[in-house]
PDB file of N, CA and C in Angstrom:
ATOM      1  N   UNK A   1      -7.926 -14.013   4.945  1.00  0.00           N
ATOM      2  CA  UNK A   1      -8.098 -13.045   3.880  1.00  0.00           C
ATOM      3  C   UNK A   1      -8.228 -11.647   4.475  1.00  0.00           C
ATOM      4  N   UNK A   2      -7.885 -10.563   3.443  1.00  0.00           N
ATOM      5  CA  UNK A   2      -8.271  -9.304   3.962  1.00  0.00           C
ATOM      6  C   UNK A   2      -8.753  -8.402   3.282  1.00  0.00           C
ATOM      7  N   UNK A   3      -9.691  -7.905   3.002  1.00  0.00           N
ATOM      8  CA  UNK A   3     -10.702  -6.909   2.252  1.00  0.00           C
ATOM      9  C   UNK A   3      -9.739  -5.849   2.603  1.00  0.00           C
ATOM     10  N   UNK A   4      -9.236  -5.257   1.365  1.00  0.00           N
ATOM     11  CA  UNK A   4      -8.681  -3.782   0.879  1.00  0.00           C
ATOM     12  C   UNK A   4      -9.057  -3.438   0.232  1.00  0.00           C
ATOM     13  N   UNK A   5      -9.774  -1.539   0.411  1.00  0.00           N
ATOM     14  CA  UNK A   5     -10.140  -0.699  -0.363  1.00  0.00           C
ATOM     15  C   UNK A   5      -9.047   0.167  -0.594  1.00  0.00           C
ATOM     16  N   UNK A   6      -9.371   0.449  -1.943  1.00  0.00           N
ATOM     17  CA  UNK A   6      -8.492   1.322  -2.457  1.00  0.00           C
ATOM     18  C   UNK A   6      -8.729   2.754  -2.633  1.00  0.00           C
ATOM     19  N   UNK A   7      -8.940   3.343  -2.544  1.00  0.00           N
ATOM     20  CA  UNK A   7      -9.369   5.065  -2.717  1.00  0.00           C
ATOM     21  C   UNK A   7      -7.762   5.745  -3.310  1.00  0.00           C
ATOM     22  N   UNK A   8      -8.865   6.633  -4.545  1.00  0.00           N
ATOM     23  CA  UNK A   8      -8.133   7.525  -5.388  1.00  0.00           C
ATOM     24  C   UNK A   8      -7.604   8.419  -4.354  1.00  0.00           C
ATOM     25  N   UNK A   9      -6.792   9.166  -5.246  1.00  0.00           N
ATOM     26  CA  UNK A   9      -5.837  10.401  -4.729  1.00  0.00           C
ATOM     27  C   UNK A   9      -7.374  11.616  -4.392  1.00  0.00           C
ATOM     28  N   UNK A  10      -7.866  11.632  -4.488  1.00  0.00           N
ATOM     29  CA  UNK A  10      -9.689  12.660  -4.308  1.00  0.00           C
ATOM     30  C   UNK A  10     -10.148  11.749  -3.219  1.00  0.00           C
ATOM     31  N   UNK A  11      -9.955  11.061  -3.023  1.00  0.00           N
ATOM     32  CA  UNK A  11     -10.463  10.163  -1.872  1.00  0.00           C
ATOM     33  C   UNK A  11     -11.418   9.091  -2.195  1.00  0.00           C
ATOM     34  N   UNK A  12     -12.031   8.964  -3.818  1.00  0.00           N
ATOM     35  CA  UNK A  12     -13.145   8.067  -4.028  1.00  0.00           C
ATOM     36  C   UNK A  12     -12.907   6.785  -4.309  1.00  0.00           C
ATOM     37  N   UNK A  13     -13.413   5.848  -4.085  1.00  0.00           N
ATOM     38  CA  UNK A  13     -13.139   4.332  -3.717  1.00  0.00           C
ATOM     39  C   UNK A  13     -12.916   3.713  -5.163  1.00  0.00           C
ATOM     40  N   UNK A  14     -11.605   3.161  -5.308  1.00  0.00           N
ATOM     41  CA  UNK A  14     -11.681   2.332  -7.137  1.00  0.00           C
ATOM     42  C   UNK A  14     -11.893   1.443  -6.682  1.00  0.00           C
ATOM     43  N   UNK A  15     -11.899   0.733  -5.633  1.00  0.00           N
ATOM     44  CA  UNK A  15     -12.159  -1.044  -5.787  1.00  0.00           C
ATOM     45  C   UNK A  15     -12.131  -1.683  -4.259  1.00  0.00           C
ATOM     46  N   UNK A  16     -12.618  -2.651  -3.743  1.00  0.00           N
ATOM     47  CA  UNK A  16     -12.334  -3.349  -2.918  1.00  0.00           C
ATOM     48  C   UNK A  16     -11.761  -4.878  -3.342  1.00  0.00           C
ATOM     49  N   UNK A  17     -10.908  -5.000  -3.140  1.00  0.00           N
ATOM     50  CA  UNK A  17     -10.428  -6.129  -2.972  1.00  0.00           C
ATOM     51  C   UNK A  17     -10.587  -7.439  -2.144  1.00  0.00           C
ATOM     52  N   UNK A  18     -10.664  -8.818  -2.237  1.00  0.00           N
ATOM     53  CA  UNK A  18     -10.108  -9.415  -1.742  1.00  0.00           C
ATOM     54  C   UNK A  18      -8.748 -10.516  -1.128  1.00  0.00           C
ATOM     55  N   UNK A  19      -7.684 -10.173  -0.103  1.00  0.00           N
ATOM     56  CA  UNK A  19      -6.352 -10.053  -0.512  1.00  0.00           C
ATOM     57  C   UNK A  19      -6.028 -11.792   0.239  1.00  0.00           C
ATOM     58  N   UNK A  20      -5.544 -12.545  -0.621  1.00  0.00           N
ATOM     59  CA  UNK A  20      -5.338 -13.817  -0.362  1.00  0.00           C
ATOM     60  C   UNK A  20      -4.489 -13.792   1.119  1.00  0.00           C
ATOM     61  N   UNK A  21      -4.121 -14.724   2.548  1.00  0.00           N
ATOM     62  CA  UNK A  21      -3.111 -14.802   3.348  1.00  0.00           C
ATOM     63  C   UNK A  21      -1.726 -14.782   2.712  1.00  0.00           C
ATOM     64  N   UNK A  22      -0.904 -14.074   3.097  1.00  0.00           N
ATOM     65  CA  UNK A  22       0.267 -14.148   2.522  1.00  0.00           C
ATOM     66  C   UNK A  22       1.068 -12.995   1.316  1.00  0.00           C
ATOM     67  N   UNK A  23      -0.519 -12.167   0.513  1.00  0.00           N
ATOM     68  CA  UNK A  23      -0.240 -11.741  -0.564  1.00  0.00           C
ATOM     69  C   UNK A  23       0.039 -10.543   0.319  1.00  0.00           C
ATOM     70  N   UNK A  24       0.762  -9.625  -0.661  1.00  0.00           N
ATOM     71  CA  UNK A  24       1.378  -7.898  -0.439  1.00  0.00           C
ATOM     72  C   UNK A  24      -0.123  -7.402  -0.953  1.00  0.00           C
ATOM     73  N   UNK A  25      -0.174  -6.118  -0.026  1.00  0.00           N
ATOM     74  CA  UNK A  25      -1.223  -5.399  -0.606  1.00  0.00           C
ATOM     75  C   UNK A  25      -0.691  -4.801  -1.764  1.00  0.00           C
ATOM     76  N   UNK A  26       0.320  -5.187  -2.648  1.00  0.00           N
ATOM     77  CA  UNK A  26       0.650  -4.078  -4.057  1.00  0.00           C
ATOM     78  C   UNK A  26       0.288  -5.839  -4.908  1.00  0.00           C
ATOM     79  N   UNK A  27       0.786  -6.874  -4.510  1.00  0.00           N
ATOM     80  CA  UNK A  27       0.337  -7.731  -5.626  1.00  0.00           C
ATOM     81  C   UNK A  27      -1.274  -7.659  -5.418  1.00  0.00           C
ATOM     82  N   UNK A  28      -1.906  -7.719  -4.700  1.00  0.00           N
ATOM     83  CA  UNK A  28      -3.750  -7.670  -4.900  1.00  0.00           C
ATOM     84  C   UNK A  28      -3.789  -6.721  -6.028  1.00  0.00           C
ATOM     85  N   UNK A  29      -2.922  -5.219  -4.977  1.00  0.00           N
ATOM     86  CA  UNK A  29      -3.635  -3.862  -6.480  1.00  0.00           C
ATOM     87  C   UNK A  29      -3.493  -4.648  -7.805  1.00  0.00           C
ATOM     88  N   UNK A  30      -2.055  -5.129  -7.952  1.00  0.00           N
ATOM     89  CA  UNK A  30      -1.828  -5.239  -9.264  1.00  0.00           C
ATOM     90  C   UNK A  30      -3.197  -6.573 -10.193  1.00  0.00           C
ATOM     91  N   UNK A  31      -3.261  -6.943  -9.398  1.00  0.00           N
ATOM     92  CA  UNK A  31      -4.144  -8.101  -9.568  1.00  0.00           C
ATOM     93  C   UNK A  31      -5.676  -7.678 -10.106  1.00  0.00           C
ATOM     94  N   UNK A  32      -5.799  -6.865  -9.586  1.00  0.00           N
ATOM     95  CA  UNK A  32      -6.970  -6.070  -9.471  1.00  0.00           C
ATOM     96  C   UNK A  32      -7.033  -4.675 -10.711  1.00  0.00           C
ATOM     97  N   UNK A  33      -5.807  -4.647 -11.017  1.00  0.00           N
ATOM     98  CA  UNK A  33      -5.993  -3.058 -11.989  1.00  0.00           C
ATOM     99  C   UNK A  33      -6.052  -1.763 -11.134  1.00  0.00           C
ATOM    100  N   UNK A  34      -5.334  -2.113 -10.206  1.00  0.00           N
ATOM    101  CA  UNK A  34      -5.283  -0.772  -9.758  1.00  0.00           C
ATOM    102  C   UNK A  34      -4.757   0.770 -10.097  1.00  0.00           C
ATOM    103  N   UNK A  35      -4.848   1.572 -10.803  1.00  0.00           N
ATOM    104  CA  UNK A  35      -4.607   2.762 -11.238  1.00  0.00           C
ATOM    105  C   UNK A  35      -3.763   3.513 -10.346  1.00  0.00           C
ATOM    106  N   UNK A  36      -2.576   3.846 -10.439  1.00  0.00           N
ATOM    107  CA  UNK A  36      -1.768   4.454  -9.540  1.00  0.00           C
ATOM    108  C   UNK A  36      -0.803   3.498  -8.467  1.00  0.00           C
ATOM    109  N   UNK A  37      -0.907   2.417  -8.961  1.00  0.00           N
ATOM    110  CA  UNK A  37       0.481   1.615  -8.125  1.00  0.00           C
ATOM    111  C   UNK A  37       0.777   0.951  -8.886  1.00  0.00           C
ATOM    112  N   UNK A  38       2.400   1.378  -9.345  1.00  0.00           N
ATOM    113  CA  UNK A  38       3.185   0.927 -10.448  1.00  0.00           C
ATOM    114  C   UNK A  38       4.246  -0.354 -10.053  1.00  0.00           C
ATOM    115  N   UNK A  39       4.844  -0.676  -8.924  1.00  0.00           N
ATOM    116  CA  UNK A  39       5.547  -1.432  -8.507  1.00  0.00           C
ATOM    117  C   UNK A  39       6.337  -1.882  -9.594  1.00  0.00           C
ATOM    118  N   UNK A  40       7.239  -0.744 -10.012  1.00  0.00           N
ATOM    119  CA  UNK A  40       7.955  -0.971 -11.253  1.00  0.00           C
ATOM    120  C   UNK A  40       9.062  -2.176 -10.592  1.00  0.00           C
ATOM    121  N   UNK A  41       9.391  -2.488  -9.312  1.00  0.00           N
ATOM    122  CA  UNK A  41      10.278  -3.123  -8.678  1.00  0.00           C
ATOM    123  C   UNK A  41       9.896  -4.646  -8.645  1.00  0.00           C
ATOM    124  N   UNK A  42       8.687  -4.782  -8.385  1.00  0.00           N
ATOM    125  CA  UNK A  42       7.921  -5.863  -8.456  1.00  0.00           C
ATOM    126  C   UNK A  42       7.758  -6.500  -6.889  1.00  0.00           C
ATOM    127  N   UNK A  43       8.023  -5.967  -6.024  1.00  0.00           N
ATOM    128  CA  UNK A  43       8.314  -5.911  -4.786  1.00  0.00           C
ATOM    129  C   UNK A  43       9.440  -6.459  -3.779  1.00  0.00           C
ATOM    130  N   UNK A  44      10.642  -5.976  -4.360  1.00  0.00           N
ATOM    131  CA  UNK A  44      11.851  -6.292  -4.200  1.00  0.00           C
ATOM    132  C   UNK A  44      12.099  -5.207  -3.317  1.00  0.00           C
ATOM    133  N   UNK A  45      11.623  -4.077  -2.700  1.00  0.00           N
ATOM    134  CA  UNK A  45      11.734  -2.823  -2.049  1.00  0.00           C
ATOM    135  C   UNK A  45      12.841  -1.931  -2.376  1.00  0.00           C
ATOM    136  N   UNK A  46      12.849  -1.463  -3.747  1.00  0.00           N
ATOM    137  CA  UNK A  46      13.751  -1.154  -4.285  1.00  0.00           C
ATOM    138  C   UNK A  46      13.635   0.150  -5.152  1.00  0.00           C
ATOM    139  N   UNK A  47      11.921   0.354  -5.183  1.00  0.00           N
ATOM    140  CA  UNK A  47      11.610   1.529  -5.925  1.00  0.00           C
ATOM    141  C   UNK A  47      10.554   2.729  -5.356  1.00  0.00           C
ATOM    142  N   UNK A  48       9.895   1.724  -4.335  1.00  0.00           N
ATOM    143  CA  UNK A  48       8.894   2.785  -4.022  1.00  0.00           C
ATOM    144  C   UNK A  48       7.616   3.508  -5.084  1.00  0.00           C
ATOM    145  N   UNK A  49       7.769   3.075  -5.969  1.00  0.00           N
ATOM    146  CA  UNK A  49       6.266   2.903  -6.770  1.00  0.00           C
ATOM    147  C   UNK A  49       5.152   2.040  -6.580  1.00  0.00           C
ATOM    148  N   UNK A  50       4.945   2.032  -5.278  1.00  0.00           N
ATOM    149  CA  UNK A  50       3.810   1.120  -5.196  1.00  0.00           C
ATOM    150  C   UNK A  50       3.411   1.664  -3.422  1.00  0.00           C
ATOM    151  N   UNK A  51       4.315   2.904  -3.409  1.00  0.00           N
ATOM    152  CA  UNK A  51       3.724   4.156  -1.647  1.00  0.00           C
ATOM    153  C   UNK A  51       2.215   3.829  -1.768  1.00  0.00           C
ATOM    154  N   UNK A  52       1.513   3.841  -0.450  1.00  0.00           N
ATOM    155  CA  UNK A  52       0.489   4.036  -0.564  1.00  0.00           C
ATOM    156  C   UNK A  52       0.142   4.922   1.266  1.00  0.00           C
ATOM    157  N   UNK A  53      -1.031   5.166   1.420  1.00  0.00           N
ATOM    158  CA  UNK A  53      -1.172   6.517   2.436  1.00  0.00           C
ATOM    159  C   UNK A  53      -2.179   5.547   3.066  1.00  0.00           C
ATOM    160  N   UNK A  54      -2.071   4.668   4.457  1.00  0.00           N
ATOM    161  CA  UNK A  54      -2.804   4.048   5.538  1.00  0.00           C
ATOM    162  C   UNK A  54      -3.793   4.861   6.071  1.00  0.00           C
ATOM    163  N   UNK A  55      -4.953   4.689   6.208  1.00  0.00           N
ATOM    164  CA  UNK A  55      -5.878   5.054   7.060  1.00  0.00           C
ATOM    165  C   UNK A  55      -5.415   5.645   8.237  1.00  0.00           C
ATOM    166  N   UNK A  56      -5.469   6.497   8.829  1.00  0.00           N
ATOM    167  CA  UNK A  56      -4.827   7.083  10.117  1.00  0.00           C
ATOM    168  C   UNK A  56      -5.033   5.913  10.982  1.00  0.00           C
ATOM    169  N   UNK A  57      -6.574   5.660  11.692  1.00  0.00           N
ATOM    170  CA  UNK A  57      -6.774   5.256  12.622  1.00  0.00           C
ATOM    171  C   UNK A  57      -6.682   2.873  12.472  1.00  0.00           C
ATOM    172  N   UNK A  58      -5.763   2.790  11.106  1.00  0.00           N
ATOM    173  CA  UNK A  58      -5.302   1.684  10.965  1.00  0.00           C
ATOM    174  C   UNK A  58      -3.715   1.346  11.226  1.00  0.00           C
ATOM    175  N   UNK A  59      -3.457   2.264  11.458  1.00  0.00           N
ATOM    176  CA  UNK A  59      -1.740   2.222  11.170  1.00  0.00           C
ATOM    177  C   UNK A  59      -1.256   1.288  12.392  1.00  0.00           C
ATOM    178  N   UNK A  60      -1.604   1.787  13.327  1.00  0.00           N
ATOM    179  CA  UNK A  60      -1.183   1.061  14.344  1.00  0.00           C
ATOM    180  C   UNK A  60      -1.532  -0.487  14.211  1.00  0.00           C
ATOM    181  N   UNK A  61      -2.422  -1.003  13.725  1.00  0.00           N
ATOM    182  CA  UNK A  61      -2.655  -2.092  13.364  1.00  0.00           C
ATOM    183  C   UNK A  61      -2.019  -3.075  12.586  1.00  0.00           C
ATOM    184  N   UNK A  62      -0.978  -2.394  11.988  1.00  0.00           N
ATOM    185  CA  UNK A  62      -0.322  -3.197  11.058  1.00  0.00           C
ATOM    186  C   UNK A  62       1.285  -2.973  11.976  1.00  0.00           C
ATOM    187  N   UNK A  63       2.855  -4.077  11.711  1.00  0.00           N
ATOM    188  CA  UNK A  63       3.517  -4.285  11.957  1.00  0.00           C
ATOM    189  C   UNK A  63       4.007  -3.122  11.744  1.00  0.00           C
ATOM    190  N   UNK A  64       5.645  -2.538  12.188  1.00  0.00           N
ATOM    191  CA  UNK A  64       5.870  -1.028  11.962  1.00  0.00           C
ATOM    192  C   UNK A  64       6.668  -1.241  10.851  1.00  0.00           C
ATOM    193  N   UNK A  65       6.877  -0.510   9.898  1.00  0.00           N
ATOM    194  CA  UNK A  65       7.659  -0.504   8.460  1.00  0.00           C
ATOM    195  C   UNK A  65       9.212  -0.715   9.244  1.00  0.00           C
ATOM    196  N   UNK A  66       9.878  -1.971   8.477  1.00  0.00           N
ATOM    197  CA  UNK A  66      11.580  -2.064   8.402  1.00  0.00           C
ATOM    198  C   UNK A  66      12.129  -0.606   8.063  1.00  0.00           C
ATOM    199  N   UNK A  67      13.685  -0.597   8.970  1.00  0.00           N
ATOM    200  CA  UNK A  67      14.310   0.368   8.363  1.00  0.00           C
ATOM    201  C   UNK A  67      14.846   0.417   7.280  1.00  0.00           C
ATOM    202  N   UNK A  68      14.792  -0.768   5.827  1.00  0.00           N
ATOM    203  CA  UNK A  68      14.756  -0.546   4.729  1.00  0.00           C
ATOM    204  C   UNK A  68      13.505  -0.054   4.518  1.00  0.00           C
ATOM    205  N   UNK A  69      12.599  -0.180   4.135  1.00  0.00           N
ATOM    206  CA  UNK A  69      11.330   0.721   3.954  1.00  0.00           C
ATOM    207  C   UNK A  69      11.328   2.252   4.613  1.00  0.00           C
ATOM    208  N   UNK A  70      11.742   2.599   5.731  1.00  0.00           N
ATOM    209  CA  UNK A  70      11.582   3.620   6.250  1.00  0.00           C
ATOM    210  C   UNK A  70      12.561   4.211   5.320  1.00  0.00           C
ATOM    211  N   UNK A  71      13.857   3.494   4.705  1.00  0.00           N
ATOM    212  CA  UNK A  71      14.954   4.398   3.989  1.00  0.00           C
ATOM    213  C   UNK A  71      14.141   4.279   2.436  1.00  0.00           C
ATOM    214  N   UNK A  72      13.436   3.611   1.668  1.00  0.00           N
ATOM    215  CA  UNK A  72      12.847   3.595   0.095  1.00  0.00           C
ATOM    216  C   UNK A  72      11.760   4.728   0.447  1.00  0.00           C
ATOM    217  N   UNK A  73      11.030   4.825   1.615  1.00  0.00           N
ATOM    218  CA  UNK A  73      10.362   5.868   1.593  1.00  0.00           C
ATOM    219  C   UNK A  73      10.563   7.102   1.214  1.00  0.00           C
ATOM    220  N   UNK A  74      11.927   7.670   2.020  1.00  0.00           N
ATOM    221  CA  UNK A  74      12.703   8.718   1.657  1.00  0.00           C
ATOM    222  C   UNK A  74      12.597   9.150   0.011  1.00  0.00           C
ATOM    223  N   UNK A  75      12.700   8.164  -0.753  1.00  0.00           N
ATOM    224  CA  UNK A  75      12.407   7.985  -2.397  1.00  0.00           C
ATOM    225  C   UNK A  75      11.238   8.424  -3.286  1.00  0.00           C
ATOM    226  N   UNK A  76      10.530   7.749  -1.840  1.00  0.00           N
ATOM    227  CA  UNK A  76       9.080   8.407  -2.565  1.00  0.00           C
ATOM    228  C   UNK A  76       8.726   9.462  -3.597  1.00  0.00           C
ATOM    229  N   UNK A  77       8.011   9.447  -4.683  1.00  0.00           N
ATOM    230  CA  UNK A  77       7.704  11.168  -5.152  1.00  0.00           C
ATOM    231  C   UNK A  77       6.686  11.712  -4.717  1.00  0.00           C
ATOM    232  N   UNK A  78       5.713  10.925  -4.180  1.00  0.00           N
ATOM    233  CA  UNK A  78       4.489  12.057  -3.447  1.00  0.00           C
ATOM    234  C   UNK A  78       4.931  11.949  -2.093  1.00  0.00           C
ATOM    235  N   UNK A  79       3.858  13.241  -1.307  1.00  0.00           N
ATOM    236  CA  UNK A  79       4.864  13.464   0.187  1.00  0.00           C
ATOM    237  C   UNK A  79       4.549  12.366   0.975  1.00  0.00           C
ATOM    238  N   UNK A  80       5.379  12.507   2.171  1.00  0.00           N
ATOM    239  CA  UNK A  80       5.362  11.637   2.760  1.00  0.00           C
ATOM    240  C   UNK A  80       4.582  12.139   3.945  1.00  0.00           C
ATOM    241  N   UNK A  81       4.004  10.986   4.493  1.00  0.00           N
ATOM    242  CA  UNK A  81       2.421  11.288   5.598  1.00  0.00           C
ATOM    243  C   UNK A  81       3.012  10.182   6.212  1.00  0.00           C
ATOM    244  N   UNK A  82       2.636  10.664   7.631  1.00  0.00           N
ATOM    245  CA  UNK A  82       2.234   9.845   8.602  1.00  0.00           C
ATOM    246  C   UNK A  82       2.318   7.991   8.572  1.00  0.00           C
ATOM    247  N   UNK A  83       1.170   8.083   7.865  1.00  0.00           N
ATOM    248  CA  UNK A  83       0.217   6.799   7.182  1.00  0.00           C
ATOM    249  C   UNK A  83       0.907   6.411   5.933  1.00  0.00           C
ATOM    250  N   UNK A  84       2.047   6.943   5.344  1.00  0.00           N
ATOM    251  CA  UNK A  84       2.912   6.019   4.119  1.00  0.00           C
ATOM    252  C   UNK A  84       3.367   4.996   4.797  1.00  0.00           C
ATOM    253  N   UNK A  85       3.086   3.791   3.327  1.00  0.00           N
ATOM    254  CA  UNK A  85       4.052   2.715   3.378  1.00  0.00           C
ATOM    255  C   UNK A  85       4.070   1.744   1.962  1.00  0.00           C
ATOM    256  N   UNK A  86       4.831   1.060   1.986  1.00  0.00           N
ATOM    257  CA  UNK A  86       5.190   0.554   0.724  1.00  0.00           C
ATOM    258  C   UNK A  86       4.057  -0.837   0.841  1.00  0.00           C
ATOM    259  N   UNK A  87       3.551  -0.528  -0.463  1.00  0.00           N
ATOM    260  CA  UNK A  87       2.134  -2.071  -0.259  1.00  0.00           C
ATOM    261  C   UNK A  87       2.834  -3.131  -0.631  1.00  0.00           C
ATOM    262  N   UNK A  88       3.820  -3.088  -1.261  1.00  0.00           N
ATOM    263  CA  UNK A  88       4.925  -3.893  -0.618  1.00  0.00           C
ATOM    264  C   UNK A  88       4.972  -5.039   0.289  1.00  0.00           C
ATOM    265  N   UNK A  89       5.252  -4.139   1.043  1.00  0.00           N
ATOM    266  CA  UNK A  89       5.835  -4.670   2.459  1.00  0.00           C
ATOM    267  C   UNK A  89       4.440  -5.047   3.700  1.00  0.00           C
ATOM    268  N   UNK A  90       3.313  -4.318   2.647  1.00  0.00           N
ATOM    269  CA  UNK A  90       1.818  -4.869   3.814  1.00  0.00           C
ATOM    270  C   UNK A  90       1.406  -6.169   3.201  1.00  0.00           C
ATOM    271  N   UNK A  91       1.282  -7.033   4.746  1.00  0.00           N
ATOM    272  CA  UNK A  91       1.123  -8.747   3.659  1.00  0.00           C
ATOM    273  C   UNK A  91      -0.871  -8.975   4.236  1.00  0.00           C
ATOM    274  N   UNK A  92      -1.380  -9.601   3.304  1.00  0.00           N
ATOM    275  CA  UNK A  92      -2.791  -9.769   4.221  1.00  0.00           C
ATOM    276  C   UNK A  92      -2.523 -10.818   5.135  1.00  0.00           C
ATOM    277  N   UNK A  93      -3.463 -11.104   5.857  1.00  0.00           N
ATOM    278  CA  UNK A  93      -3.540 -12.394   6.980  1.00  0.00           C
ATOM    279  C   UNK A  93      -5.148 -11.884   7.819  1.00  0.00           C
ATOM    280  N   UNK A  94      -5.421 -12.965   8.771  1.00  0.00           N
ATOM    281  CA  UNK A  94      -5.986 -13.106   9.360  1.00  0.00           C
ATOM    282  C   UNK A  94      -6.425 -12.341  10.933  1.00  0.00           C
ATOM    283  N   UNK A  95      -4.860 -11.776  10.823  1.00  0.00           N
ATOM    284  CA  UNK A  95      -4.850 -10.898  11.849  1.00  0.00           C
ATOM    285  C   UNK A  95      -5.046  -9.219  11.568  1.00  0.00           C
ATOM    286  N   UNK A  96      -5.451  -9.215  10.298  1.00  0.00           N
ATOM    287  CA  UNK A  96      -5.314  -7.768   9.281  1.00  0.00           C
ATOM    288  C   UNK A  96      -7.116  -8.480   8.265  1.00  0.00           C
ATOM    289  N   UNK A  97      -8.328  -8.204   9.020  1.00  0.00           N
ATOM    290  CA  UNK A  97      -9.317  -8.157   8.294  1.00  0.00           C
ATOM    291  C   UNK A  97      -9.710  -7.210   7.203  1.00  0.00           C
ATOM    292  N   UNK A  98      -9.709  -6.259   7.495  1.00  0.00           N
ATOM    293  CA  UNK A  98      -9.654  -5.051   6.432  1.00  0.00           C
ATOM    294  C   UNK A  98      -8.639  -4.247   6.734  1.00  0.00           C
ATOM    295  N   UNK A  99      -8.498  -3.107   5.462  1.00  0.00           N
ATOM    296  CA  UNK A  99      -7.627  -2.221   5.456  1.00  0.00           C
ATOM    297  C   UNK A  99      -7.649  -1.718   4.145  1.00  0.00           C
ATOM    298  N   UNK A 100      -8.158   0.228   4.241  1.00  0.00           N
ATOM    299  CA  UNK A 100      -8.288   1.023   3.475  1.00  0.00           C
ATOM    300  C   UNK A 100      -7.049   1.837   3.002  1.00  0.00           C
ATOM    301  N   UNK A 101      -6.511   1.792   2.128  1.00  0.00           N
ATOM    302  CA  UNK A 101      -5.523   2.700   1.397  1.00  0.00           C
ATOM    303  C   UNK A 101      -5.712   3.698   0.156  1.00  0.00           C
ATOM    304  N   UNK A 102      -4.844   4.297   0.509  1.00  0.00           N
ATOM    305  CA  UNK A 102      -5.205   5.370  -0.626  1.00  0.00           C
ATOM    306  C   UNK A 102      -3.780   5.811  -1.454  1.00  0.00           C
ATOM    307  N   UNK A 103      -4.630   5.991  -2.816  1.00  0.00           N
ATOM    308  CA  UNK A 103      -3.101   6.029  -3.937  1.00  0.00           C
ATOM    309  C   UNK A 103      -2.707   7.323  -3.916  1.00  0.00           C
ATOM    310  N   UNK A 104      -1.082   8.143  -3.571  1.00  0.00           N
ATOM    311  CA  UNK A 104      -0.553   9.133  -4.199  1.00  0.00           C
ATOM    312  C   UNK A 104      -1.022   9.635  -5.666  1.00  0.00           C
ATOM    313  N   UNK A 105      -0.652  11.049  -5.245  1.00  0.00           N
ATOM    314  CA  UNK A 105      -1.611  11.326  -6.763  1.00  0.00           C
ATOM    315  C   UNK A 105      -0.026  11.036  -7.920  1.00  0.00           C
ATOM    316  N   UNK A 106       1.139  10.353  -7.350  1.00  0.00           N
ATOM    317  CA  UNK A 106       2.427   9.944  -8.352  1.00  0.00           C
ATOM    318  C   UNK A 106       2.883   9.153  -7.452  1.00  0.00           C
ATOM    319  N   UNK A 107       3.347   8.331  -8.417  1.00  0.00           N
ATOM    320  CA  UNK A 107       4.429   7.570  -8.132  1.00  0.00           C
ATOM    321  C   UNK A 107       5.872   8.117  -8.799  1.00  0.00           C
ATOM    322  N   UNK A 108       5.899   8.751  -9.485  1.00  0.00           N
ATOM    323  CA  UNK A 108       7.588   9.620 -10.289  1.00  0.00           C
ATOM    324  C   UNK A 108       7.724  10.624  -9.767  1.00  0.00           C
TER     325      UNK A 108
END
């Protein structure tokens, strides 16, 4: 499992999660009511409504985004940082205990 917090676009925490092995960190949000990740795609990597902004000092921790993702990013409507990636494409596991994200203040 992997405990994900979510923090608003202001930086204040909507929720912690707990994210089953296997699940995308955008199906937890959705699971959860998360405010600001729309995954109008449903996670087919196809829309980029469901960007979210990695903790700086986590990034390295996670696998590096595919060059399809690196190209849906481009899509994005809020800017792009460092620390974007599609929650998507972040899966929980065992090797990923926690991990804090934070929502664009848009997804359009």
């Amino acid at each position: 499992m992997t405990s994900i917090t979510f923090l608003s676009p202001s930086g204040a925490t909507l929720a912690t999660v707990q994210a089953r092995n296997g699940e995308s960190v955008m199906r937890a949000a959705l699971r959860a009511g998360i405010e600001g990740i729309e995954a109008e795609c449903g996670g087919a990597l196809t829309c980029a409504t469901c960007h979210v902004y990695v903790r700086d000092d986590q990034v390295a921790s996670l696998p590096p985004p595919t060059e399809d993702e690196l190209g849906m990013l481009d899509y994005a409507a809020a800017e792009r940082r460092p620390g974007s990636r599609l929650s998507c494409q972040l899966v929980a596991g065992d090797d990923l205990p926690e991990l804090t994200v934070q929502v664009p203040d848009t997804q359009y």
